[in-house]
Every structure is written in structure tokens, then in C-alpha cells.
Protein backbone atom coordinates (compact mmCIF):
# COMPACT_ATOMS: atom_id res chain seq x y z
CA UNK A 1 36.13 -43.87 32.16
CA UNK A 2 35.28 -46.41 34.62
CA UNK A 3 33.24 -44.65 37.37
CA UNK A 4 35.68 -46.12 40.88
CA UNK A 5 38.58 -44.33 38.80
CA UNK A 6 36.76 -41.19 37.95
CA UNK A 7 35.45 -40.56 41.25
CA UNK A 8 39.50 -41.52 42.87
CA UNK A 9 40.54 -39.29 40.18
CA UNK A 10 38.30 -36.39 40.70
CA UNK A 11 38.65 -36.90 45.33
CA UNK A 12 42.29 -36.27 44.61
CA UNK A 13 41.56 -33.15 42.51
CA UNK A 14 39.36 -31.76 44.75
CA UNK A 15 41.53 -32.10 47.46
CA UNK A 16 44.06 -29.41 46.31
CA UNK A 17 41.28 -27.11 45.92
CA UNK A 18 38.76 -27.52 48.66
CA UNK A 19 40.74 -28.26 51.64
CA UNK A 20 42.02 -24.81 51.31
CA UNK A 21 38.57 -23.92 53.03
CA UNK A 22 38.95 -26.28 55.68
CA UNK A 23 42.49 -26.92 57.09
CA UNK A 24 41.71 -24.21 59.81
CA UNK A 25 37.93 -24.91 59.87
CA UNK A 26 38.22 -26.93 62.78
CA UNK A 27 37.59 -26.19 66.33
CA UNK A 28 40.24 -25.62 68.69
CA UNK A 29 41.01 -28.50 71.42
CA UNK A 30 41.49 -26.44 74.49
CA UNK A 31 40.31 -22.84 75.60
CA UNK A 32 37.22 -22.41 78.08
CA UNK A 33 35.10 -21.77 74.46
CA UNK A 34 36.07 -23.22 71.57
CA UNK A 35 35.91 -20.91 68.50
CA UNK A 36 35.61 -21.73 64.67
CA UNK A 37 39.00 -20.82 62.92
CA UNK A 38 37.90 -20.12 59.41
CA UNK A 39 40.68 -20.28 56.81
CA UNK A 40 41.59 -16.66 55.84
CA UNK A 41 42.16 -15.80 52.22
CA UNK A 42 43.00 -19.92 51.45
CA UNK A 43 45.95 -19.55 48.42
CA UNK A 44 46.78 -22.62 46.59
CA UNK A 45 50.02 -24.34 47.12
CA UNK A 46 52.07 -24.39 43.86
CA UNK A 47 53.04 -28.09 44.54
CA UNK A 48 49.44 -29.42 44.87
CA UNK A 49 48.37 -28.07 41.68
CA UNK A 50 46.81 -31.29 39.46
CA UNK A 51 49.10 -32.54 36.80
CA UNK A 52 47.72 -32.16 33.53
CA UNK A 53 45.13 -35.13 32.53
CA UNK A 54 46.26 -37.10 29.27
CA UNK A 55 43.78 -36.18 26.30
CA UNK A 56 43.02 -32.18 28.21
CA UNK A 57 43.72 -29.53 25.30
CA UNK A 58 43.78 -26.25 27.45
CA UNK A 59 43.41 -22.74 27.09
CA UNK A 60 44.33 -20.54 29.94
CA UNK A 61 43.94 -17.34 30.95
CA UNK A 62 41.18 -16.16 28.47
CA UNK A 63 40.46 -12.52 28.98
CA UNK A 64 36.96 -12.52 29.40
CA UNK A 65 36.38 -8.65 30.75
CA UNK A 66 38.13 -5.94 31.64
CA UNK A 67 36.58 -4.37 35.04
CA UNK A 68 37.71 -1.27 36.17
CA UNK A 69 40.67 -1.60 33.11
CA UNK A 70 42.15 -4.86 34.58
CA UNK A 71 41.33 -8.16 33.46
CA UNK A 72 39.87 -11.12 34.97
CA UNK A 73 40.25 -14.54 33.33
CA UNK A 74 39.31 -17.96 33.30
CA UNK A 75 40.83 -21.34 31.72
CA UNK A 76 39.05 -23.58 29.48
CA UNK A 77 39.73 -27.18 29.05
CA UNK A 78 38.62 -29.20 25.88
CA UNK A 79 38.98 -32.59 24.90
CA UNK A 80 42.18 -33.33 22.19
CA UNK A 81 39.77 -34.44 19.44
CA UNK A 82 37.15 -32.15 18.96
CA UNK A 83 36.76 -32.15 15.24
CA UNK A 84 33.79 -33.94 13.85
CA UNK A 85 32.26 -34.52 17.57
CA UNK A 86 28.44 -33.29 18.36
CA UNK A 87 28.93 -29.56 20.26
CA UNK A 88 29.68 -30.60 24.04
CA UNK A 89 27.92 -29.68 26.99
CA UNK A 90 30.31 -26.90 29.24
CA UNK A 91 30.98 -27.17 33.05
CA UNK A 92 32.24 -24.05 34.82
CA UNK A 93 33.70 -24.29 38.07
CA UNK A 94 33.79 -21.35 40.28
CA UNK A 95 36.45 -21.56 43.09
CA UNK A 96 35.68 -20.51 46.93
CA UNK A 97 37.98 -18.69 49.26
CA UNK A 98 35.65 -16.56 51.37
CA UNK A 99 35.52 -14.44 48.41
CA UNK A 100 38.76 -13.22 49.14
CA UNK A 101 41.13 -15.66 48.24
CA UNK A 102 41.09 -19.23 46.07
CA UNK A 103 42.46 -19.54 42.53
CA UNK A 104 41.13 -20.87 39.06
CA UNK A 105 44.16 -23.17 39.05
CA UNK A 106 42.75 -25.44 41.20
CA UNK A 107 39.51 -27.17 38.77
CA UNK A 108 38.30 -30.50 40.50
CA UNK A 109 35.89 -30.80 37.53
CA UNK A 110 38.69 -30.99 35.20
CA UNK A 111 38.11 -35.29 34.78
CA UNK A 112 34.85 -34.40 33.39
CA UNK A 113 36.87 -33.52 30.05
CA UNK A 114 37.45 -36.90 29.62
CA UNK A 115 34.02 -37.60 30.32
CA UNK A 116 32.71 -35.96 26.84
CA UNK A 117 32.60 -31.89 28.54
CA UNK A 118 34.27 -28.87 28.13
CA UNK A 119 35.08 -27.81 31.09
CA UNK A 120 35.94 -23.77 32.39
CA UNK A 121 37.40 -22.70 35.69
CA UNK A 122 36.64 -19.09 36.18
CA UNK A 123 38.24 -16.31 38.48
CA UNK A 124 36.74 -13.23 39.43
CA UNK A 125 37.57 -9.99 41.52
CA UNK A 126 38.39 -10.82 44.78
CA UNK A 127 37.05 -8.04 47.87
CA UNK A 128 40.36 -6.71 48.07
CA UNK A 129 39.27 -5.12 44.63
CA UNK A 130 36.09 -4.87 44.93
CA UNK A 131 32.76 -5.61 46.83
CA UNK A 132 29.77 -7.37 46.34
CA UNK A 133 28.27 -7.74 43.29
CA UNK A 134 31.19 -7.53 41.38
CA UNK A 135 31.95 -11.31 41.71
CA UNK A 136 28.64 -12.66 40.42
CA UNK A 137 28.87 -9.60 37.89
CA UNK A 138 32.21 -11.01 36.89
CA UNK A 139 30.75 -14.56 36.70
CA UNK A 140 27.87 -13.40 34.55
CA UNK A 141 30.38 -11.73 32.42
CA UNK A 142 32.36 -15.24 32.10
CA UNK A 143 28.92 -17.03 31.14
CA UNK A 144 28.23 -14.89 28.48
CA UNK A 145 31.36 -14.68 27.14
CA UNK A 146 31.59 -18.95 26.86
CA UNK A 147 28.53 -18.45 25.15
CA UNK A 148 29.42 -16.29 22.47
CA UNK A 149 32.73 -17.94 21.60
CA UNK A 150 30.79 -21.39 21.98
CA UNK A 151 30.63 -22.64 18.36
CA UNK A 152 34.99 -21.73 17.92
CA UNK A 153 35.19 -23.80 20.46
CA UNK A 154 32.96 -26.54 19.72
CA UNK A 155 30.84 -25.97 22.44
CA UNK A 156 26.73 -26.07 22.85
CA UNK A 157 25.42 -22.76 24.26
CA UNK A 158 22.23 -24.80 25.57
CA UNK A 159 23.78 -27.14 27.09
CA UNK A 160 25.44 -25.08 30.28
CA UNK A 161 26.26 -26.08 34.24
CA UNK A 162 28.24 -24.79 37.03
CA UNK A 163 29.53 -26.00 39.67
CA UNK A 164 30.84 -24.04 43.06
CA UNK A 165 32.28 -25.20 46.57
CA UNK A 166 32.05 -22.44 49.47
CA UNK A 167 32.05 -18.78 48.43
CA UNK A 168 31.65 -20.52 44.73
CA UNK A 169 28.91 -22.19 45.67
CA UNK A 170 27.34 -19.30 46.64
CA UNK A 171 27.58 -17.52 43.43
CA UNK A 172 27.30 -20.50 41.64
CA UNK A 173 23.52 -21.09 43.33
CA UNK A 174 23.47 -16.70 42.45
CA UNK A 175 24.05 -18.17 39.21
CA UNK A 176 20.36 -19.98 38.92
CA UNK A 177 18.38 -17.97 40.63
CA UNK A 178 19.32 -14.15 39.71
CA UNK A 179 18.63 -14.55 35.63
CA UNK A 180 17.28 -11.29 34.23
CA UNK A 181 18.36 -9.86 37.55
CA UNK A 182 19.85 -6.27 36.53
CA UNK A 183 21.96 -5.48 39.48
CA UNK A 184 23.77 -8.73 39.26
CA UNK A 185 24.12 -8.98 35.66
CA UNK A 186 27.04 -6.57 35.06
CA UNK A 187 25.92 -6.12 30.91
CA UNK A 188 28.61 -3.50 30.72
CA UNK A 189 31.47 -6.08 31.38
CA UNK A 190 30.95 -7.30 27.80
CA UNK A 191 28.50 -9.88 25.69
CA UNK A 192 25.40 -8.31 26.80
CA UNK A 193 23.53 -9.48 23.84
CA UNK A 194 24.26 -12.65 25.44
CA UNK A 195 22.30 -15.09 28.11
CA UNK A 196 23.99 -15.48 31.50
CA UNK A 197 21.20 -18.46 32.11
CA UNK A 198 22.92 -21.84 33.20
CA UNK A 199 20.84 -25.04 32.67
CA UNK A 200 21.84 -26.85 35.76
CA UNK A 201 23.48 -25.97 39.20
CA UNK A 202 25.66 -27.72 41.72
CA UNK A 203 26.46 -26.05 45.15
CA UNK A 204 28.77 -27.25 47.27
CA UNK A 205 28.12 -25.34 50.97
CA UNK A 206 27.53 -22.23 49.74
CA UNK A 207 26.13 -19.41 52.33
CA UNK A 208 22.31 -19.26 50.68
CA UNK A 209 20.76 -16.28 53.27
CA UNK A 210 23.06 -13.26 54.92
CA UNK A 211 20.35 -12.70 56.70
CA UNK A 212 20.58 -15.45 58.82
CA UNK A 213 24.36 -14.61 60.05
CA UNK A 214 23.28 -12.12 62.76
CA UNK A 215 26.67 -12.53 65.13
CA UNK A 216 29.11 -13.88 62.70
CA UNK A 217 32.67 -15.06 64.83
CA UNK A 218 35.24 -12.37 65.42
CA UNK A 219 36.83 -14.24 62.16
CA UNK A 220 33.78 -14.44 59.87
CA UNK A 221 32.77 -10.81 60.32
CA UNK A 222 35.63 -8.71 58.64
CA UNK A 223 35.19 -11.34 55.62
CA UNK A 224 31.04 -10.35 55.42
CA UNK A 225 32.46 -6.80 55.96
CA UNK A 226 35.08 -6.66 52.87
CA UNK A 227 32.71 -8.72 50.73
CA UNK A 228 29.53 -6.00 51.12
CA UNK A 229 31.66 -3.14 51.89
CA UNK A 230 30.91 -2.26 55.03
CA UNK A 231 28.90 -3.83 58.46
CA UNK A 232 26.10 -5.76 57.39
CA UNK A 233 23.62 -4.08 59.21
CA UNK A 234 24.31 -0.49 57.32
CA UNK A 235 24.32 -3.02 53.59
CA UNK A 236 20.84 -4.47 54.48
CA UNK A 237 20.02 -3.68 50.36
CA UNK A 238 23.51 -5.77 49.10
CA UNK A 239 22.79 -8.15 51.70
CA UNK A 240 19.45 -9.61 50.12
CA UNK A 241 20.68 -9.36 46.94
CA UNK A 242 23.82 -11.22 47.39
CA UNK A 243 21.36 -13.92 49.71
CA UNK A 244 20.19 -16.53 46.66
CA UNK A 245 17.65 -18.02 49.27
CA UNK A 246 16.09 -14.69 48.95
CA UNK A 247 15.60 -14.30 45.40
CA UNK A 248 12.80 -18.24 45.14
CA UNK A 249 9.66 -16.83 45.08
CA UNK A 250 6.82 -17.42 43.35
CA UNK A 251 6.24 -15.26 40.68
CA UNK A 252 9.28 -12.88 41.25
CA UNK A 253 11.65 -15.44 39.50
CA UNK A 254 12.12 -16.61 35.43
CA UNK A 255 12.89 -20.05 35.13
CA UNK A 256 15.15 -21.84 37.29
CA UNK A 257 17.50 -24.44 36.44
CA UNK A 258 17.83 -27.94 38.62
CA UNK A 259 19.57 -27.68 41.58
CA UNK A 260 22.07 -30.34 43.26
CA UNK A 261 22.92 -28.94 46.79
CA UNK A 262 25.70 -30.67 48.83
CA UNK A 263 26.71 -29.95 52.58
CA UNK A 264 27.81 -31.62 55.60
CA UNK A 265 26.11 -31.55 59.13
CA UNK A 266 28.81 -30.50 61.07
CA UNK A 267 29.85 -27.80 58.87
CA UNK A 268 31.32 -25.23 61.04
CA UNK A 269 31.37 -22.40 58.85
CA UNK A 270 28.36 -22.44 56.76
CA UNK A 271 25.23 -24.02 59.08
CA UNK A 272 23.62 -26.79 57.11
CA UNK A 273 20.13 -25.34 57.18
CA UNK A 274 21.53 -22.73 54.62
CA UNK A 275 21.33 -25.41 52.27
CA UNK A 276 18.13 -26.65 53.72
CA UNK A 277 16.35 -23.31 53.40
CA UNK A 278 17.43 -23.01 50.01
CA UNK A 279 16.67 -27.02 48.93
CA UNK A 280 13.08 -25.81 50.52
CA UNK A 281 12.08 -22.65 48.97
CA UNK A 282 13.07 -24.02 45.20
CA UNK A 283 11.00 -26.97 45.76
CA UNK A 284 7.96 -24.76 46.49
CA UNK A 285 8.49 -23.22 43.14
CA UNK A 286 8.49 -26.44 41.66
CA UNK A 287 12.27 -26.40 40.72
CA UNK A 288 13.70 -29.69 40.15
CA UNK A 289 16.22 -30.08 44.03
CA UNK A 290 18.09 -32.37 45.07
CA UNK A 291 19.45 -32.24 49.03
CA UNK A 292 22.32 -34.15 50.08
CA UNK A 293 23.28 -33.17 53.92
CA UNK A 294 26.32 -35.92 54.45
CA UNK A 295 26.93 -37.19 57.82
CA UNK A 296 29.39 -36.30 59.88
CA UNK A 297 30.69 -34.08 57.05
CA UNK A 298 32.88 -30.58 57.49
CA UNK A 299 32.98 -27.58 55.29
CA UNK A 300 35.07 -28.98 52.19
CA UNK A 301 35.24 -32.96 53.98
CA UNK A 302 32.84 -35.56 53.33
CA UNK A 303 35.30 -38.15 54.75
CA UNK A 304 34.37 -41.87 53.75
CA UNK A 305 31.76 -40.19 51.55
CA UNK A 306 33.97 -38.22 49.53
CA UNK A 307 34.09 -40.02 46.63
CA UNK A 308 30.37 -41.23 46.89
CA UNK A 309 29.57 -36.94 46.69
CA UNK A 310 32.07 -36.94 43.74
CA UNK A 311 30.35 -39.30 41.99
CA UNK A 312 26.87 -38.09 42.39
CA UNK A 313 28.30 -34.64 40.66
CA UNK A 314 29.31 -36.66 37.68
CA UNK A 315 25.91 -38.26 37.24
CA UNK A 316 24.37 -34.96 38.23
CA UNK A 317 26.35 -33.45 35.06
CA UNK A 318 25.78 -36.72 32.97
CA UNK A 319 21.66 -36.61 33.33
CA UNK A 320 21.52 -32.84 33.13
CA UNK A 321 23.83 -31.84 30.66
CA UNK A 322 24.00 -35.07 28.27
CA UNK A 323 20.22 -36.86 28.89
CA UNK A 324 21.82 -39.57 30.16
CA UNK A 325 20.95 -42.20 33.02
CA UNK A 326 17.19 -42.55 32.65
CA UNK A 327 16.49 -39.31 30.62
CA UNK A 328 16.60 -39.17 26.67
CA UNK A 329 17.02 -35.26 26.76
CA UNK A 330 18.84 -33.20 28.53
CA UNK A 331 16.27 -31.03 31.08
CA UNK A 332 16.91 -27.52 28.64
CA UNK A 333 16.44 -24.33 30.44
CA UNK A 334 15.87 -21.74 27.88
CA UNK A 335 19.64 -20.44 26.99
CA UNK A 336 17.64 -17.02 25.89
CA UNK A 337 16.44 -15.60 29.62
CA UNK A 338 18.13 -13.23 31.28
């Protein structure tokens, strides 16, 4: 696909699903002291869901566990022609929504089908139905499952990346850092003789360190609350855990997949140094990091450089996933940990 289209194609897509974050993200305009509105529990709007893409086969709502005896699900999206074709490399999407809100529906990797991927958009329990970790449990759970139905569906279990915005990026970034981590794997949800290991991570503004948010707004604190169950300083334990900055240390850590981290400097919900103190620490364990703080750019609004960011995902997923762009192999992170 030529890449000016692809990166239109997938600015428009995203828009449906990451503005959600944003629309009240910005500061009021009058008042004594201006206060950060974050969005609360963003739903999507059923007319901005993205028409389906010519040459998509999907398959929605797969049942991947059953927490608690209700299901969570996520949709998979595979090219048309399939048969005869080398096993593809899989992106998941994870949605944000302060962890309380957000849909599947909305997949802004879904032109990377037509790029040669599968592609999977993934829910998981919300904190209205449970707290952390049950949504990096649940997105464990979904990794595992892709895995072992990868060869029905014609994917390549070693070939695996993920790709969050907000709350997702923030599990997503959980994602490649907590492998072989027992308390967020969630083996009882199903597949546990399979790897939850990704080979490749994008974050988009995900919240790396809790620890940092020591007076969260009167807006952001009952999210933190709902999410660990309680005030953050009685959670101290679930608030480490949850905090992927946390987990990069030498020698505490299997291997670590490469990291693509995207956030603008005026974000007003998730400070930028989040991603910088994240970007940081997996450098000094010699993981393979890319930083990308844009200019002038919100939480879930690059502006001018929207489609620029877009882009730079694609050939993020391109080199990674497909050894493409100045690499003959994919970088493989072994599918077996965890």
C-alpha cells in the first residue's frame, strides 16, 4: 500500500479510537486555576466506528477466557487470501480508557492487515469488574490463547507485537517487561502451557511508574483508586507491580523485547518523563528503545505529526515483525519465556 495512504488511512482510524482519551483532556480557559479534565470512562460512538477495509476477513468476538464465569473477547482480523501464504506476523492492539472504559471495536492497527499481518484487538475486564491485575492477566490470557490457535489461523507464534495507546499502553509496555512474572500471568485463565512473551512493543503514553503520581487531580484519583482497589498509598504492593518502569532491572528481568515509546510534551494526563524514565531504564539493560517525545503533542494528539507517528508504527511493525527495512531477520525474542 503506498505509505502517504496508509498512514491517511490509519490517522483516520485512530481518530475514532484515541480521541476518546482526549476530547476533555484539555485545560479549562477560565477559573483562578486551571485543572486537567480527564475523559471519564471514554465509550466509543457507534457512528465513528471504521468501515470495514476491502480484503479484512474478520473474526469477532473470540472467547478467549472465562474470568470469574463471564467471558472476555477479542476480534481478529486476517487477510482474505491466506491459503498458501508464509504464517504472518500478529499485531494486537490493546485499547485505553483509563482502564475503565474504551472498546475493542475501535482497532487503528486494522490497515496493517493489508500490510501482510494479522491483526487482534483485545478487550479485557474493565475496574468496574475487577481491579488490578486482572487486565494484564486478561491480556496474558489473550496472548496465549493467539498462540495456541496460531497455525488454524495461519499465524506465526514467533513472530508477535502489541501495540497500546493510554491505559493500553500501559499494559501493553506490562506486556514486555513482566514475562515469567507469576502475579501478572493469570495461567488459570486458560493456555498456560503457552508463552505470553511478545517480540516487540509499541506504547503510546502509557503511565510507566504509579509511584510517581503522588497528588493525582481530584479527577485522576478515583480512576487510580478503582483500578488498584483502594487509595494508593494502602496498595503500595499492586502499585509496583502494575508500574512497568519498575520491573527493568538488571538481572531481575528475562529477555525483553524492543521497545517503540511514543508521547507528547504537553501531555496533560500522563507527564512525558513517564515515558522518559521508562525509554531510560530499558536502555541500561541493553534493550533495543526507541523515544519519540513529539512537540507540542497532547495525550492521544500529535497534531501536524500525526501521521508522521503513524507511520513510524508501521515501519516499527515492518522491521520487527517482518525483517524488513535494513534487517534480513526479524529481531526474535524467544516465543518460549514466560
Amino acid at each position: 500500500m503506498n505509505n502517504v495512504r496508509f498512514g491517511r488511512l490509519l490517522g483516520l482510524l485512530a481518530i475514532g479510537g484515541l480521541m476518546a482519551d482526549s476530547v476533555s483532556a484539555q485545560p479549562p480557559t477560565t477559573g483562578p486555576t486551571p485543572e486537567v479534565k480527564p475523559a471519564a470512562a471514554p465509550q466509543p460512538a457507534p457512528e465513528a466506528e471504521p468501515k470495514p477495509i476491502p480484503g479484512v476477513r474478520p473474526l469477532q468476538n473470540m472467547e478467549y477466557a472465562r474470568p470469574d464465569g463471564k467471558p472476555v473477547k477479542l476480534d481478529l482480523y486476517l487477510p482474505e487470501k491466506t491459503e498458501g501464504t508464509k504464517p504472518l506476523p500478529l499485531v494486537i492492539w490493546i485499547h485505553g480508557g483509563g482502564w475503565q472504559g474504551g472498546s475493542k471495536e475501535f482497532c487503528p492497527a486494522l490497515p496493517l492487515v493489508r500490510e501482510g499481518f494479522a491483526v487482534a484487538s483485545v478487550e479485557y475486564r474493565l475496574t468496574d469488574r475487577a481491579a488490578f491485575p486482572a487486565q494484564i492477566q486478561d491480556c496474558k490470557a489473550a496472548v496465549r490463547y493467539l498462540r495456541a490457535h496460531a497455525k488454524e489461523h495461519n499465524i506465526d507464534p514467533e513472530r508477535f507485537g502489541c501495540w497500546g495507546a493510554s491505559a493500553g499502553g500501559h499494559l501493553v509496555a506490562l506486556l514486555g517487561v513482566t514475562c515469567g512474572n507469576k502475579e501478572c500471568e493469570g495461567a488459570e485463565l486458560g493456555n498456560a502451557d503457552q508463552s505470553s512473551a511478545v517480540q516487540c512493543v509499541c506504547d503510546w503514553f502509557g503511565p510507566t511508574d504509579f509511584t510517581e503520581f503522588k497528588s493525582p487531580s481530584a479527577d485522576v484519583a478515583p480512576m487510580l483508586v478503582k483500578l488498584f482497589g483502594g487509595p494508593m498509598s494502602e496498595k503500595q504492593e499492586l502499585v509496583k507491580l502494575a508500574s512497568p518502569a519498575l520491573h527493568v532491572k538488571k538481572g531481575a528481568m528475562t529477555k525483553c523485547p524492543p521497545f517503540l515509546i511514543v508521547q507528547g510534551d504537553e501531555d496533560p494526563l500522563v507527564p512525558w518523563q513517564q515515558s522518559q524514565e521508562l525509554a531510560d531504564k530499558l536502555k541500561e539493560v541493553g534493550v533495543d528503545t526507541e523515544l519519540v517525545i513529539v512537540k507540542g503533542g497532547g495525550h492521544g494528539t500529535f497534531g501536524a505529526q500525526g501521521p508522521k507517528e503513524n507511520m513510524r508504527v508501521r515501519e516499527f511493525f515492518v522491521k520487527r515483525l517482518k525483517g524488513e527495512s535494513g534487517s534480513a531477520e526479524p529481531k526474535k525474542v524467544d516465543a518460549k519465556l514466560g
